[in-house]
N, C-alpha and C. Protein backbone atom coordinates (compact mmCIF):
# COMPACT_ATOMS: atom_id res chain seq x y z
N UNK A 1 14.62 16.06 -4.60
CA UNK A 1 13.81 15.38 -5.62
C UNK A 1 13.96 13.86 -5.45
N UNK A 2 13.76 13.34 -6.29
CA UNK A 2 13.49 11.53 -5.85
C UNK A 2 14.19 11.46 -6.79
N UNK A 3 14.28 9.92 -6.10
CA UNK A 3 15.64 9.20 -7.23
C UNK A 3 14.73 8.87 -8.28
N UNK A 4 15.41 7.76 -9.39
CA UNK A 4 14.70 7.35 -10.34
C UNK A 4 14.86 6.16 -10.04
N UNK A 5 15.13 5.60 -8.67
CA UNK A 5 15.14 4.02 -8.53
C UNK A 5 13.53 3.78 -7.90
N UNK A 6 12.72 2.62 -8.40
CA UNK A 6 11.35 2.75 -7.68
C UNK A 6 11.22 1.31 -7.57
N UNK A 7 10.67 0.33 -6.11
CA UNK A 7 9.95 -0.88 -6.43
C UNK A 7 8.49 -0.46 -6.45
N UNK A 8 8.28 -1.77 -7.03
CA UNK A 8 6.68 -1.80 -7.08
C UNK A 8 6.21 -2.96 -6.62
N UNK A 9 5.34 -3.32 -5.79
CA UNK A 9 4.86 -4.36 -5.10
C UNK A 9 3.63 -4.20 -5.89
N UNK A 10 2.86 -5.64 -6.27
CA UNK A 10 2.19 -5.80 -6.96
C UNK A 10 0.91 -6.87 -5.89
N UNK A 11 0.04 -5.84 -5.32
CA UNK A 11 -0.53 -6.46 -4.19
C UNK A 11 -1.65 -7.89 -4.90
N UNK A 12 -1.99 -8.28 -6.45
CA UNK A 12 -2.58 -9.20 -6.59
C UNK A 12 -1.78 -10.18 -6.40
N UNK A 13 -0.34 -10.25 -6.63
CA UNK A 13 0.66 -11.26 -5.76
C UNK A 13 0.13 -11.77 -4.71
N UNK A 14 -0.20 -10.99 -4.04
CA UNK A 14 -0.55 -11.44 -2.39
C UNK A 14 -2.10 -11.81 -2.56
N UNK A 15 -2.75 -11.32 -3.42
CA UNK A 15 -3.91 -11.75 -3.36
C UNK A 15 -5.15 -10.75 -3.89
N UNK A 16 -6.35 -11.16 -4.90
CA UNK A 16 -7.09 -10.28 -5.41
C UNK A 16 -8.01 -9.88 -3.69
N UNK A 17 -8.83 -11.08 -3.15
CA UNK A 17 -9.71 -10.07 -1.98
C UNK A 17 -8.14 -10.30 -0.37
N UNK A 18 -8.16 -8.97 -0.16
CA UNK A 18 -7.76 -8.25 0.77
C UNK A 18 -8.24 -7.81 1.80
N UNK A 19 -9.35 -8.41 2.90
CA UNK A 19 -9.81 -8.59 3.88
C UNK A 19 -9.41 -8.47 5.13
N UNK A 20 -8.92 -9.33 5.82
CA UNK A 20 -8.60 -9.31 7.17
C UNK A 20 -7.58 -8.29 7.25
N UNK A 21 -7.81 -8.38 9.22
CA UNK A 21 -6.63 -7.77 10.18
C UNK A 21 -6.05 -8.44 10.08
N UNK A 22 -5.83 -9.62 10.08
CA UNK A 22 -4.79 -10.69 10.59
C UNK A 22 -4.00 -11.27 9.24
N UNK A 23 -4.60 -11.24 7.75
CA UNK A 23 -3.80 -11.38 6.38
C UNK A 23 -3.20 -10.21 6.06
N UNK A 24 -3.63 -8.95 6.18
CA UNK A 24 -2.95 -7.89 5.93
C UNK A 24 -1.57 -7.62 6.80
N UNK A 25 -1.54 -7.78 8.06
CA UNK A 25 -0.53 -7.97 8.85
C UNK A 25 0.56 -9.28 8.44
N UNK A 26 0.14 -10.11 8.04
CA UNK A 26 0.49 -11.38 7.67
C UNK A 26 1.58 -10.81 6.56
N UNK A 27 0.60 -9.96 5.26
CA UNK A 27 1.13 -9.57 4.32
C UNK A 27 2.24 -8.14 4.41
N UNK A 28 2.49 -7.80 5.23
CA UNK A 28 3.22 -7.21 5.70
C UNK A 28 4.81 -7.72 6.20
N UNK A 29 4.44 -8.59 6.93
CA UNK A 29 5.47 -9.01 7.58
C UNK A 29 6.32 -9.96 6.26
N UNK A 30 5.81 -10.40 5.40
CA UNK A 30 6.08 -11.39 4.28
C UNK A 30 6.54 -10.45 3.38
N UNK A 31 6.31 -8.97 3.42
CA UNK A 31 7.42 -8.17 2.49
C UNK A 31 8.14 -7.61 2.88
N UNK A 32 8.37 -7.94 3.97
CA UNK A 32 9.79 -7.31 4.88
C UNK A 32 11.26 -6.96 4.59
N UNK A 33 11.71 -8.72 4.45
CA UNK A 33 13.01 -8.60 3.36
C UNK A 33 12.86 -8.03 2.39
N UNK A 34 11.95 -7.51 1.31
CA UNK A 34 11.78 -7.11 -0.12
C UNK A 34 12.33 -5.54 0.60
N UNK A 35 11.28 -4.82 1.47
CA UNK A 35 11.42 -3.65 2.08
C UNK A 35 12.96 -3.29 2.74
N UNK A 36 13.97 -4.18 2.93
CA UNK A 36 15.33 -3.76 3.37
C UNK A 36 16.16 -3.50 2.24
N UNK A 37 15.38 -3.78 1.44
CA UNK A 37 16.12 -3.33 -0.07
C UNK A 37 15.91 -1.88 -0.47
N UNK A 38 14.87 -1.77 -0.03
CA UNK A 38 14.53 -0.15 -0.57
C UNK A 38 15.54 1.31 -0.33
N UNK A 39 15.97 1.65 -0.94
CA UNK A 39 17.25 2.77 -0.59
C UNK A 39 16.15 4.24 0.10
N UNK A 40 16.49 5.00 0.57
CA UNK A 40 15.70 6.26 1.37
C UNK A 40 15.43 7.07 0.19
N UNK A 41 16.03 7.43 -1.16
CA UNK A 41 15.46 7.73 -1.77
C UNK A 41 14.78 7.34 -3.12
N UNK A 42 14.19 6.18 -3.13
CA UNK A 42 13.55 5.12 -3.87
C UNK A 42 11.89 5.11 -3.43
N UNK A 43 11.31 5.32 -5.10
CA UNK A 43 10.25 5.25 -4.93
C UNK A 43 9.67 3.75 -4.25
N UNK A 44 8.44 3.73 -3.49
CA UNK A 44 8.06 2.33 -3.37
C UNK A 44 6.78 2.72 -3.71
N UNK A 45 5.95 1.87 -4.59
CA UNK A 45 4.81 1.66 -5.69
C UNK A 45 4.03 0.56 -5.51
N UNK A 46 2.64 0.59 -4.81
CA UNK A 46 2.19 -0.15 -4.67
C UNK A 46 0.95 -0.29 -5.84
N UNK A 47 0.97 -1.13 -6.31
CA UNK A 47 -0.06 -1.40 -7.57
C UNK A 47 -1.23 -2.49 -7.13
N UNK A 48 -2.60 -1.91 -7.16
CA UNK A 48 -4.05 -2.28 -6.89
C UNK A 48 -4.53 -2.95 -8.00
N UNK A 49 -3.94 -2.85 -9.21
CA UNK A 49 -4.36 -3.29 -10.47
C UNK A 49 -4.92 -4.65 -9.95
N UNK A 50 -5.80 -5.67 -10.47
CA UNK A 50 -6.37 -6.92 -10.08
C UNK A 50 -6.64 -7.24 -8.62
N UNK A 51 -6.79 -6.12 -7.81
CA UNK A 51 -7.81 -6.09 -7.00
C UNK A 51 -8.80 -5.99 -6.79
N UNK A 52 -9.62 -7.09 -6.22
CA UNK A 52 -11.03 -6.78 -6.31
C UNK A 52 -12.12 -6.31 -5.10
N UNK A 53 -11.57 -6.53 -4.09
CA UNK A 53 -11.79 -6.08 -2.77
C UNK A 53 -10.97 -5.90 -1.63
N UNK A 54 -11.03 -4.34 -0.84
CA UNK A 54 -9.65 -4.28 -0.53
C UNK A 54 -10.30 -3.44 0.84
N UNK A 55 -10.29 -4.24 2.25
CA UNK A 55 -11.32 -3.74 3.13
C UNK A 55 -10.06 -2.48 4.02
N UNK A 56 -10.79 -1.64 5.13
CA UNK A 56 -9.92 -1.03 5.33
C UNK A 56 -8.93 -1.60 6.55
N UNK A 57 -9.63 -2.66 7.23
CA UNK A 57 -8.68 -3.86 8.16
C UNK A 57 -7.28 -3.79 7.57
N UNK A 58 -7.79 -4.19 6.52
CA UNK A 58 -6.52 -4.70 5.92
C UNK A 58 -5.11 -3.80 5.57
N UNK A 59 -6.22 -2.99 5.12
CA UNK A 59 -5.47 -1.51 4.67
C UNK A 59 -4.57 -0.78 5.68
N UNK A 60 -5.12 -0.71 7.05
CA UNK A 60 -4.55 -0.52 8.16
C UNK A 60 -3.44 -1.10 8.54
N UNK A 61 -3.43 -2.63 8.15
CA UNK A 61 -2.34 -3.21 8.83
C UNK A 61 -1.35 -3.74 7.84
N UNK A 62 -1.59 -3.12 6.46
CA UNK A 62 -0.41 -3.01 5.35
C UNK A 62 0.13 -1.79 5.15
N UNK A 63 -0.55 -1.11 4.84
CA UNK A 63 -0.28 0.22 4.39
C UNK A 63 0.19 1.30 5.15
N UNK A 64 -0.43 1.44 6.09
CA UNK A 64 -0.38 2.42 7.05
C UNK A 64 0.86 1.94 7.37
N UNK A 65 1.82 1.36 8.21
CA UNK A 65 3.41 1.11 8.24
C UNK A 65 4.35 1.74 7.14
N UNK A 66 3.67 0.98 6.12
CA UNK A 66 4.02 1.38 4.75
C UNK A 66 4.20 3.26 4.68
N UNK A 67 3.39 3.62 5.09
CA UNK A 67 3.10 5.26 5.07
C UNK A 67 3.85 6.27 5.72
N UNK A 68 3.77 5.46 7.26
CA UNK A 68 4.74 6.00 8.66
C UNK A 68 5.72 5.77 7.98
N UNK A 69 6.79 4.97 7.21
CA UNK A 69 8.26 4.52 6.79
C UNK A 69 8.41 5.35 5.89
N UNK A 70 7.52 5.44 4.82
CA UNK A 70 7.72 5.63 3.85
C UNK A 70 7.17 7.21 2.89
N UNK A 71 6.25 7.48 3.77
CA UNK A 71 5.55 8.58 3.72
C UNK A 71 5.54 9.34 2.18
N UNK A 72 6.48 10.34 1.80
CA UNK A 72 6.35 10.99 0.42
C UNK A 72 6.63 10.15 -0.92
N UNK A 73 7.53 8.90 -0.30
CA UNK A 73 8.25 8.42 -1.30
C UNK A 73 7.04 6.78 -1.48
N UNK A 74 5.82 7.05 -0.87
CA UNK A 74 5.06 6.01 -1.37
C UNK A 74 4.41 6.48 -2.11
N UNK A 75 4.19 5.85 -3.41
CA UNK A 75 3.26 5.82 -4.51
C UNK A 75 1.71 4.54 -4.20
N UNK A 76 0.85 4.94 -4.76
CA UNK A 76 -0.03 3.90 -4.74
C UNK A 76 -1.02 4.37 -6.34
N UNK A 77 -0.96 3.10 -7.17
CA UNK A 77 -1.50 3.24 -8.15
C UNK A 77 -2.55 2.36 -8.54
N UNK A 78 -2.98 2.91 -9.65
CA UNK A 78 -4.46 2.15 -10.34
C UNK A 78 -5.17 1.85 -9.02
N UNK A 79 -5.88 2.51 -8.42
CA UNK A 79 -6.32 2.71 -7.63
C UNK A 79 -8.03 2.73 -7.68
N UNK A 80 -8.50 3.19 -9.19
CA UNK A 80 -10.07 3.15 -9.15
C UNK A 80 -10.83 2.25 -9.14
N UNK A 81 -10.54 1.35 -8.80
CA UNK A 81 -11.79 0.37 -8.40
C UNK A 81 -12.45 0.66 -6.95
N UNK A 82 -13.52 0.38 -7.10
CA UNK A 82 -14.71 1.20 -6.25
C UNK A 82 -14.36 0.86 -4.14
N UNK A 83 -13.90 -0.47 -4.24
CA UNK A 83 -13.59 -0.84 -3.28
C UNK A 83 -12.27 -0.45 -2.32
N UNK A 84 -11.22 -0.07 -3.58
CA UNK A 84 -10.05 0.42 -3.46
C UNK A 84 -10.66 1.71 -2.93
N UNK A 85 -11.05 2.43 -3.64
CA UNK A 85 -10.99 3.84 -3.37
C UNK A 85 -11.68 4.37 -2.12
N UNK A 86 -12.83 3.47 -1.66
CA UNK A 86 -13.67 4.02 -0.81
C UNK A 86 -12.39 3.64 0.50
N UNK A 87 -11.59 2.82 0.56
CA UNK A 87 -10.96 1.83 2.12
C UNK A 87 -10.08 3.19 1.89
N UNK A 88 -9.21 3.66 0.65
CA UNK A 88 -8.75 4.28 0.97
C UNK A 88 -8.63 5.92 1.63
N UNK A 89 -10.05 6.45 0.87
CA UNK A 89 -10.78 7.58 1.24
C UNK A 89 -10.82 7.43 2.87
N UNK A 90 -11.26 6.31 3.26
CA UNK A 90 -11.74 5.96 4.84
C UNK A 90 -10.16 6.15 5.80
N UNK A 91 -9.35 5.54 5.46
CA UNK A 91 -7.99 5.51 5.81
C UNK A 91 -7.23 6.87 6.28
N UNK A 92 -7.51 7.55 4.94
CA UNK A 92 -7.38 9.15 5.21
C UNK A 92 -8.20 9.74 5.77
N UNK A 93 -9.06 9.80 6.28
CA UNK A 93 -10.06 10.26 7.13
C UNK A 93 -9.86 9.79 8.46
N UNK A 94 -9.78 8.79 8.72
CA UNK A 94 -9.64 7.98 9.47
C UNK A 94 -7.89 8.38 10.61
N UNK A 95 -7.07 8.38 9.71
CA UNK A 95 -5.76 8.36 10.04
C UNK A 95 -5.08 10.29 9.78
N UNK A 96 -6.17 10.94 9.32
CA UNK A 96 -5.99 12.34 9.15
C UNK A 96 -4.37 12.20 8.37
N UNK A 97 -4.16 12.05 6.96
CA UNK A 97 -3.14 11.79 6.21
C UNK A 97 -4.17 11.89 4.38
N UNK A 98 -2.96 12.03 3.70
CA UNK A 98 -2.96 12.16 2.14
C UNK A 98 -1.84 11.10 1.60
N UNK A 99 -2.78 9.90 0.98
CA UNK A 99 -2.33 8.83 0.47
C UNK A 99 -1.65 9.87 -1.33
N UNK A 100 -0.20 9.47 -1.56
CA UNK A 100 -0.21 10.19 -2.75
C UNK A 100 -0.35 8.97 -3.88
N UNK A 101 -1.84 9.33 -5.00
CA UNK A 101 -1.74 8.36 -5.49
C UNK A 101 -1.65 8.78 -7.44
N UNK A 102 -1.23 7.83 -7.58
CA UNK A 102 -0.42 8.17 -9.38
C UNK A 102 -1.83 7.99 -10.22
């Protein structure tokens, strides 16, 4: 079962539009240290809340790492905004995987 320890990365931090290959990678590498904190059984929670466009470039070169590492123990929430949902629908299709989202 999972612990009850969880971070949550709060991706409007980094920014409401979420576009590029090259910022998403950017934004990756810039939560790195945050990510050596994370214990193996600790949720990690990524929150979409005040996102307003979120392409799947981007998505690729944040998340997907995020997924390979982290796989059962990633959360991804508030997720329905129209832009969110479609990059992510595409992602899973795309990457043949099930984003688990809260």
């Amino acid at each position: 079962m999972f612990g009850f320890n969880k971070m949550v990365i709060e991706l409007k931090k980094i920014g409401t539009t979420l576009i590029s290959r090259q910022t998403g990678k950017e934004a990756f590498l810039a939560i790195g240290p945050i990510l050596q904190n994370v214990k193996n059984d600790e949720i990690l929670e990524i929150d979409f809340n005040g996102v307003i466009t979120f392409s799947p470039s981007w998505g690729a070169e944040f998340l997907m790492p995020l997924f390979k590492k982290y796989t059962v123990n990633l959360i991804l929430k508030n997720t329905n905004n129209g832009s969110v949902q479609s990059t992510l629908e595409f992602l899973e299709q795309i990457e043949k995987i099930k984003f688990n989202i809260k």
